[in-house]
Protein backbone atom coordinates (compact mmCIF):
# COMPACT_ATOMS: atom_id res chain seq x y z
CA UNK A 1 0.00 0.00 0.00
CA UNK A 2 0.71 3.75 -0.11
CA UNK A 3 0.57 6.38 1.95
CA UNK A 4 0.66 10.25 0.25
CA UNK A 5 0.71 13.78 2.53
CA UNK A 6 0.11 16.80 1.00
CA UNK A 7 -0.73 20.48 3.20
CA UNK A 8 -0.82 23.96 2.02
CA UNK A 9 -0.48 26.60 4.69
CA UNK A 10 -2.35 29.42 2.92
CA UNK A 11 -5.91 26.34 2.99
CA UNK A 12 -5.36 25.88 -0.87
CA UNK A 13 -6.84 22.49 -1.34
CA UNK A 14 -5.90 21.66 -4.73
CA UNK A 15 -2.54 22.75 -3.54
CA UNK A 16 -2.67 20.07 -1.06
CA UNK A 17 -3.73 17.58 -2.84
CA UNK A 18 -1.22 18.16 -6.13
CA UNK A 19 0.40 14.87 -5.49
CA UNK A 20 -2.24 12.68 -4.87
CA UNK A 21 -3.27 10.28 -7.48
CA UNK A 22 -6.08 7.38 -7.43
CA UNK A 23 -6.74 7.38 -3.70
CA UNK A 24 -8.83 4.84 -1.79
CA UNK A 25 -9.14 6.50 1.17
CA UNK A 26 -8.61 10.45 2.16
CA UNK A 27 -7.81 11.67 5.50
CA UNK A 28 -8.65 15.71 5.81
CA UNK A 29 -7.32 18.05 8.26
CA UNK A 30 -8.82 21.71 7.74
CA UNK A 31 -8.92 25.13 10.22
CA UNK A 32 -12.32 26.56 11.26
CA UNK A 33 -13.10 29.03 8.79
CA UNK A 34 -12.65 26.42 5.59
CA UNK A 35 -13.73 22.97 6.89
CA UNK A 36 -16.65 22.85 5.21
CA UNK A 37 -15.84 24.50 2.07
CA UNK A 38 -12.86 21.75 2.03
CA UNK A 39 -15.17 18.94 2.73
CA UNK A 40 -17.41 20.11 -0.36
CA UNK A 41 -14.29 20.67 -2.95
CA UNK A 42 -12.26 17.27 -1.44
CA UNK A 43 -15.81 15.51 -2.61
CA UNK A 44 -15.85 16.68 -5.90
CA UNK A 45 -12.60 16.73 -6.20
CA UNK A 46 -12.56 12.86 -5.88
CA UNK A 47 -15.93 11.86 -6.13
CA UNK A 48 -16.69 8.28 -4.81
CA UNK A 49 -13.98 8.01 -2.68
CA UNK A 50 -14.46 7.69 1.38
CA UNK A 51 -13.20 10.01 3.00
CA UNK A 52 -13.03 11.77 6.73
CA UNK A 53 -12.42 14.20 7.98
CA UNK A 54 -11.60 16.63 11.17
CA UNK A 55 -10.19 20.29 12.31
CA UNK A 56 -6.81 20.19 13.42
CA UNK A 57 -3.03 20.19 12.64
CA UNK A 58 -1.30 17.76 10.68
CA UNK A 59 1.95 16.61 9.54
CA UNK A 60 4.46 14.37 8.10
CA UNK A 61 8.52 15.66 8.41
CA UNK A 62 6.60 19.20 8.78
CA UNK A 63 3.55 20.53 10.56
CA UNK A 64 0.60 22.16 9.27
CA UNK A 65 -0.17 24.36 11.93
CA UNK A 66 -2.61 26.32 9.63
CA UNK A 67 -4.36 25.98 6.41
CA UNK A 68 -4.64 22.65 5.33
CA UNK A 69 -3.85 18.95 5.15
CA UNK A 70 -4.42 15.45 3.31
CA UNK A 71 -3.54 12.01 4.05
CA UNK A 72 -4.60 9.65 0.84
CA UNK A 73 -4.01 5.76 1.55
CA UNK A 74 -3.83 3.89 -2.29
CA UNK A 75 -2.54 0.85 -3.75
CA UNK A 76 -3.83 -2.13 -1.77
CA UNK A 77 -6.59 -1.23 0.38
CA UNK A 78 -10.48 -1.49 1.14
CA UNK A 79 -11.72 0.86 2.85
CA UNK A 80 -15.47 2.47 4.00
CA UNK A 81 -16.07 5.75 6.11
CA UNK A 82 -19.14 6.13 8.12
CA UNK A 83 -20.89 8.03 10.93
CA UNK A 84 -22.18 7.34 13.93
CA UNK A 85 -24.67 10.22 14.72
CA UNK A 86 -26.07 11.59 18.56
CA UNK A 87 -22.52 10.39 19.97
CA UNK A 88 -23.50 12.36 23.35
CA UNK A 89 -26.50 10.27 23.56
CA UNK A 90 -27.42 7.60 21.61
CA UNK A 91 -24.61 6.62 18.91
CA UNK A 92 -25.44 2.74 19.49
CA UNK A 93 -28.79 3.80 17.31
CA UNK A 94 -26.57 3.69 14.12
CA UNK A 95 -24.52 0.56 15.26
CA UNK A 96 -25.49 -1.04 11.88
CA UNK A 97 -23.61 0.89 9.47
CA UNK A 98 -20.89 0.08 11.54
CA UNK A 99 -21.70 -3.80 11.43
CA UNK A 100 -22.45 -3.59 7.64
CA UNK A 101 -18.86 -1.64 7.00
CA UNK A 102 -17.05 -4.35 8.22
CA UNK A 103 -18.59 -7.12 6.56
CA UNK A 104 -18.11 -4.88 2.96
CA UNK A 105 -14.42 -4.61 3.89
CA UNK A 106 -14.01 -8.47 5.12
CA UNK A 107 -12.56 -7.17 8.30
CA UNK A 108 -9.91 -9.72 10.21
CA UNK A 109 -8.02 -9.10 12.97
CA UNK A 110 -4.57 -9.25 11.75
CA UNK A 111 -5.13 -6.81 8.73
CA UNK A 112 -7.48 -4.16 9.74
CA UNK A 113 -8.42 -1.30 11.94
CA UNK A 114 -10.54 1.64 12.51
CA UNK A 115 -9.45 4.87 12.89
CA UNK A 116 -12.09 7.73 14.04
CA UNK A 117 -12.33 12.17 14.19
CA UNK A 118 -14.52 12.55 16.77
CA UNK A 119 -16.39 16.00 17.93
CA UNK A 120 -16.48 14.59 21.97
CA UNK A 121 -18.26 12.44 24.27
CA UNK A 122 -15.22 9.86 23.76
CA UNK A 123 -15.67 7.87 26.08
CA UNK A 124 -19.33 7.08 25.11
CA UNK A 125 -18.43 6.74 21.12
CA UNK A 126 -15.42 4.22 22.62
CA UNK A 127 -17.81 2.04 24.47
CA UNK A 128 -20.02 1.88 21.16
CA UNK A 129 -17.49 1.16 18.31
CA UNK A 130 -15.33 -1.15 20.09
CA UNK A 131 -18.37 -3.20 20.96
CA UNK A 132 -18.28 -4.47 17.67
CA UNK A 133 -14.50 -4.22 17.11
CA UNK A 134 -13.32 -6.23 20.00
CA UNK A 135 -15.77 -9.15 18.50
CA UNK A 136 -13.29 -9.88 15.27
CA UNK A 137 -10.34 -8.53 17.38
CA UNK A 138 -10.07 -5.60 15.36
CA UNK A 139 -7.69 -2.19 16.73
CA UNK A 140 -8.51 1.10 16.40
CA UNK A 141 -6.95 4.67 16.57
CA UNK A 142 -8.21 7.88 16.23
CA UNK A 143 -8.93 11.10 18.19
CA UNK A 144 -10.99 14.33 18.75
CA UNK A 145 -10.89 17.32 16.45
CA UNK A 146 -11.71 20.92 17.06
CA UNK A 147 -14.75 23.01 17.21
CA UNK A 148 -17.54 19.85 17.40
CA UNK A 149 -17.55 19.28 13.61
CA UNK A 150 -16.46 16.22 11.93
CA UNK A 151 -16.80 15.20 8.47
CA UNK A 152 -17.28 12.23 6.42
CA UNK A 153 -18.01 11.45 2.18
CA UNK A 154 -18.45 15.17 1.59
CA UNK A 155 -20.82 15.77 4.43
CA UNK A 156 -20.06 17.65 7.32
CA UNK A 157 -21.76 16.33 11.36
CA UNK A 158 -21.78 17.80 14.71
CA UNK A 159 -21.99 15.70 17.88
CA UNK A 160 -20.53 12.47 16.20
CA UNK A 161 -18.21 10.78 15.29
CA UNK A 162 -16.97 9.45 11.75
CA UNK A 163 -14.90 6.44 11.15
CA UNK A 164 -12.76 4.67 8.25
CA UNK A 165 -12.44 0.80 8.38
CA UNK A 166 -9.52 -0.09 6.48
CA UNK A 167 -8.22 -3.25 5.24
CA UNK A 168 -4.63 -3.78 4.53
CA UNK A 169 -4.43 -6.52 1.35
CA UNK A 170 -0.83 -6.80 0.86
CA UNK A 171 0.11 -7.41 4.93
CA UNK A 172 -0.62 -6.83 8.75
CA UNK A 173 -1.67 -3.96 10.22
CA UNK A 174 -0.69 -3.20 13.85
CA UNK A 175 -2.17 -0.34 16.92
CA UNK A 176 0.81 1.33 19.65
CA UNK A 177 0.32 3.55 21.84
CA UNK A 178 2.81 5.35 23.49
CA UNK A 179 3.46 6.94 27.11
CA UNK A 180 6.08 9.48 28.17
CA UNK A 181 5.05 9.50 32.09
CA UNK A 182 5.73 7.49 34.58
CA UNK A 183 3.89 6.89 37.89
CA UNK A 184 5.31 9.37 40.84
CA UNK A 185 6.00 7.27 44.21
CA UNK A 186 3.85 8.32 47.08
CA UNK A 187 1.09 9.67 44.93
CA UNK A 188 -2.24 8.18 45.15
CA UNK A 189 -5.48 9.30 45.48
CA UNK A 190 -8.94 8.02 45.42
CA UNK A 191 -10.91 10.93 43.64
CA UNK A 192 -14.66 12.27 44.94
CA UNK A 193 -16.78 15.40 44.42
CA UNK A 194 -16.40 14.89 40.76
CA UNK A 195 -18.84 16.07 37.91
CA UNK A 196 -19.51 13.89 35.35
CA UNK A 197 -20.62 16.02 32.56
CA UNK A 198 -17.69 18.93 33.49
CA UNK A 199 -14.83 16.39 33.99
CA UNK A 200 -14.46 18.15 37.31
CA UNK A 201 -12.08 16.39 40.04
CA UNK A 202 -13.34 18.02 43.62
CA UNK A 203 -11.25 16.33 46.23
CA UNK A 204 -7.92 14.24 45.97
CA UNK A 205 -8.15 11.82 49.70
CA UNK A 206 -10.92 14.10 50.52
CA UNK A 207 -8.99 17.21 50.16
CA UNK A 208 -9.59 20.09 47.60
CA UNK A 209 -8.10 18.51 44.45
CA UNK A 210 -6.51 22.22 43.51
CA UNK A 211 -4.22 22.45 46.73
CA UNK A 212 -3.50 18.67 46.64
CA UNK A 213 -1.93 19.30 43.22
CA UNK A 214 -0.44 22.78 44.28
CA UNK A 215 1.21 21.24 47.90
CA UNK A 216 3.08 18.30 46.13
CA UNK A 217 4.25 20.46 42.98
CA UNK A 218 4.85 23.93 44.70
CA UNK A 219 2.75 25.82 41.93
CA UNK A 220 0.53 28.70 41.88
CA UNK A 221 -2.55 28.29 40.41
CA UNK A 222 -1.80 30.71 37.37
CA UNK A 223 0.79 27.26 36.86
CA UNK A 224 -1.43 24.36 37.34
CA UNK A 225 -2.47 24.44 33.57
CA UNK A 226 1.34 24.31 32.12
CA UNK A 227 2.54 22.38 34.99
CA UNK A 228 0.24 19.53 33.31
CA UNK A 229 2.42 19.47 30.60
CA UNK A 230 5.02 18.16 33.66
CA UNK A 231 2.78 16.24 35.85
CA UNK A 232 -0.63 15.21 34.54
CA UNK A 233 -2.77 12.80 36.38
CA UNK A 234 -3.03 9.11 35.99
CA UNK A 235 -6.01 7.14 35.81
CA UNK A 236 -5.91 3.32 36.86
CA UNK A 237 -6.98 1.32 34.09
CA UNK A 238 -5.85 -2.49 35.10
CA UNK A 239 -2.33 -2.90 34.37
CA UNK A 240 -2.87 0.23 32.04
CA UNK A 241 -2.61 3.76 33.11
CA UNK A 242 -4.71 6.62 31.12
CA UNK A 243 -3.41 10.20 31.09
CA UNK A 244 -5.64 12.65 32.54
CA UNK A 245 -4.76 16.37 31.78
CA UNK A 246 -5.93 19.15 33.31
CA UNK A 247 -8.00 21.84 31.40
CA UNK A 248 -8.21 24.74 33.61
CA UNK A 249 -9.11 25.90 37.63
CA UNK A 250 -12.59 25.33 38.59
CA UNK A 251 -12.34 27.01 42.03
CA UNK A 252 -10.94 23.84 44.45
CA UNK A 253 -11.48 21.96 41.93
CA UNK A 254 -9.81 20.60 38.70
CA UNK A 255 -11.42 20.37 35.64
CA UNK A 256 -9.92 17.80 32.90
CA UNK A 257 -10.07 16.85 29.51
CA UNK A 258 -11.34 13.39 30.62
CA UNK A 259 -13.87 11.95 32.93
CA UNK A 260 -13.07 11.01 36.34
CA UNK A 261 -15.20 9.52 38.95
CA UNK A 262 -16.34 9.32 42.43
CA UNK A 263 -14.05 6.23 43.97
CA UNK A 264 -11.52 6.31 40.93
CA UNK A 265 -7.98 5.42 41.82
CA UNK A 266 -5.52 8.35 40.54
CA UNK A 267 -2.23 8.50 40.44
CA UNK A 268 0.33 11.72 39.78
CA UNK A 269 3.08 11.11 37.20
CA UNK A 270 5.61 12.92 35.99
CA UNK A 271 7.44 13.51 32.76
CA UNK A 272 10.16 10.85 31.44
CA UNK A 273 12.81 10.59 29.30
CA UNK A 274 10.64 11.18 26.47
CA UNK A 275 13.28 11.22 23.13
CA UNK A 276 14.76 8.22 24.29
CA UNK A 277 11.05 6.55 24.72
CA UNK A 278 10.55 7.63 21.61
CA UNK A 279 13.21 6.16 20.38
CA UNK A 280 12.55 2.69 22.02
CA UNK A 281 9.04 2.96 20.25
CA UNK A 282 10.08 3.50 16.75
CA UNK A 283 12.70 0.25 17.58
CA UNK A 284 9.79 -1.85 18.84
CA UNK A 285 8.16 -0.98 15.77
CA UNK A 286 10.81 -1.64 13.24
CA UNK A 287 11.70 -4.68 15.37
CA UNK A 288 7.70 -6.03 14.27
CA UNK A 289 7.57 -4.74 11.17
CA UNK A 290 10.63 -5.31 9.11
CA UNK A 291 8.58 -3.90 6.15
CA UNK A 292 6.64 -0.71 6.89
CA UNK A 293 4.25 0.71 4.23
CA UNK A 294 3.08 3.46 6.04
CA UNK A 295 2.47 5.19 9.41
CA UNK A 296 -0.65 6.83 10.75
CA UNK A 297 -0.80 8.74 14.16
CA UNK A 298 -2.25 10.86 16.63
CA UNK A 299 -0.39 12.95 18.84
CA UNK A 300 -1.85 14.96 21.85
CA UNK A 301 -2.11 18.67 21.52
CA UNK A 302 -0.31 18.87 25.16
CA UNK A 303 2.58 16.84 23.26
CA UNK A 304 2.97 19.02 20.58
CA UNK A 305 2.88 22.23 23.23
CA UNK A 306 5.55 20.79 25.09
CA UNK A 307 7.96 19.03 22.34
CA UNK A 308 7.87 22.87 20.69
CA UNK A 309 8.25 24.46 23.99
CA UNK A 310 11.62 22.15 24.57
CA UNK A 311 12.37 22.35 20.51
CA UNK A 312 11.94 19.12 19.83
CA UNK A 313 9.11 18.96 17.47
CA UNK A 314 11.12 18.75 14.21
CA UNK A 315 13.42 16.32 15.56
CA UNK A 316 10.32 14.22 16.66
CA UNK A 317 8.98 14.34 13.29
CA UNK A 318 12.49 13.44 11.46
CA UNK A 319 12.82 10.15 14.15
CA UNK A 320 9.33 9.31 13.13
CA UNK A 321 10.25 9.71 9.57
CA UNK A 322 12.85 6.83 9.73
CA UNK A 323 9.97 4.62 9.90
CA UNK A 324 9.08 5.74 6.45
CA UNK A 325 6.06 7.47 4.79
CA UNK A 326 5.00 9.00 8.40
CA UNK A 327 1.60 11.48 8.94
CA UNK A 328 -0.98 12.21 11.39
CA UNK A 329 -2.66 14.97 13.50
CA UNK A 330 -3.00 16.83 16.49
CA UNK A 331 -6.08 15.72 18.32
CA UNK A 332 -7.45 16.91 21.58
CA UNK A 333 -7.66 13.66 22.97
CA UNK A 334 -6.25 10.05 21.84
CA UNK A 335 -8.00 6.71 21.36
CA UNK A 336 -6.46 3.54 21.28
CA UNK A 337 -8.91 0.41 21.26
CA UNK A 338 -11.61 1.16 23.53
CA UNK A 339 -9.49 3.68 25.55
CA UNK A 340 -9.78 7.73 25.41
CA UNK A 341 -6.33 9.04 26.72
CA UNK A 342 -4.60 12.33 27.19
CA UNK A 343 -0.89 14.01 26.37
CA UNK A 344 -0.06 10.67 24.45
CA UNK A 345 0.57 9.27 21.09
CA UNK A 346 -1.18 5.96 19.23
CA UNK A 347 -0.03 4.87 15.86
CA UNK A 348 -1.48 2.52 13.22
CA UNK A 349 1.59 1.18 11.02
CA UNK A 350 0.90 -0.63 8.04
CA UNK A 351 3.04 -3.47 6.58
């Protein structure tokens, strides 16, 4: 299979898509003010072929920080792109198309995964898709995009979320997701007075969660929002731990960018050594994949803040590169299988 990028920092879309030629499935990363003029033009552009589509950055050696970007997949896939509507209340309505999309694809375990642009809810959409996934064993990866809109075959949704199934015919496909934290000794807490619908934490061990976090990091509150960059929370998930970042001060209270609950084990963690765990993914990779047709991924918005802020973005994107034909977004939240995680990175890579 093949994997083409193409981006155009002034949102020229023909620009973008210059070197793309008989595409089988398109990838589109837009800014606010063109989305849906993009969605229209990418459609006629290449009529019939799926497509979906999100706001947000994108990038292969370089970021598109602005304007616009393409990812086309060709040579050697099946693919179908589909919506699941009401995500923040009742996306298991439109299961079916989901159900039918993977029988029109012959799905399989070993050579196939979803990837999904969500406009929020994630957890909810998670629980849905991977209902069906996790019957045929199937990964996924995907994320959220900006300003609640999504898009998929030319037509643009709010409150949903949009999803390619994509076979691989010429090899395995394989999910990763990577962590750059590491659990910080000492810290535990079992989190109350939360808010479902706000992602509010109230109280760390029945203390205010604001000065819990401010006490052990010796911040002031103006910090707490950049200091999650440093120290986000982590959220027990089995042997697993999910990132938790925090959005902003809600008086003594946190509020996040994912849901916590009442009697949810949290941990604090702290940054790592993150070019050299970078480095030990993109060996685990080439270690499983001696042939690599292409790389899809998803990096965290709080990533990309804080690899520019140390000047390490570039760089990233070169390492990554060495993998081969490399591209992805910036999403606002990650998804890897059935799990919605923060300041991280999951990767589809493609024999």
């Amino acid at each position: 299979m093949k994997q083409s990028f193409g981006m155009d920092l002034r949102g020229d879309l023909k620009t973008a898509a210059r070197g793309i030629s008989r595409p089988q499935l398109l990838m589109l990363f837009s800014n606010k003010e063109q989305f849906e003029t993009h969605v229209r033009e990418l459609a006629q552009m290449f009529p019939g072929v799926p497509s979906i589509g999100c706001i947000g950055m994108s990038y292969d050696t370089a970021i598109a920080e602005k304007g616009v970007g393409i990812i086309a997949l060709s040579d050697g896939i099946l693919a179908a792109a589909n919506v699941l509507e009401q995500v923040s209340s009742m996306p298991v309505k439109y299961i079916r198309r989901l159900e039918e999309d993977i029988k029109t694809v012959n799905a399989s375990a070993n050579n196939t995964v979803c990837i999904d642009f969500c406009t929020g809810n994630d957890a909810c959409a998670l629980t849905t898709i991977y209902s069906v996934l996790k019957q045929r064993k199937i990964s996924l990866v995907g994320g959220t995009g900006d300003a609640g809109k999504v898009s998929v075959n030319g037509r643009v949704y709010q409150d949903a979320v949009v999803y390619a199934i994509v076979k691989n015919q010429h090899g395995k496909i394989k999910a990763y997701k990577e962590n750059i934290y590491h659990q910080m000794e000492g810290h535990r807490f079992i989190a109350s007075r939360t808010n479902k619908e706000k992602y509010i934490v109230g109280s760390l061990n029945n203390h205010p969660a604001k000065q819990v976090y401010q006490d052990i990091l010796h911040v002031t509150e103006k910090e707490i929002t950049t200091q999650t960059f440093k120290n986000p929370f982590g959220k027990l998930n089995g042997d697993d731990t999910c990132i938790v970042s925090i959005k902003e001060v809600d008086g003594n209270a946190l509020a996040c960018f994912r849901q916590v609950n009442d009697s949810d084990i949290l941990t604090l963690l702290e940054l790592g050594d993150y070019k050299q765990i970078v480095r030990d993914t993109i060996s685990t990779i080439k270690q499983d994949f001696p042939r690599i047709s292409a790389v899809f991924s998803v990096n965290c918005l709080f990533r990309y803040l804080l690899f520019t802020q140390n000047n390490y973005m570039k760089e990233y994107l070169t390492e990554m590169g060495t993998l081969g034909k490399h591209a992805g977004f910036v999403g606002y939240g990650e998804h890897y299988n059935n799990r919605f995680v923060n300041q991280s990175m999951t990767c589809v890579v493609f024999e």
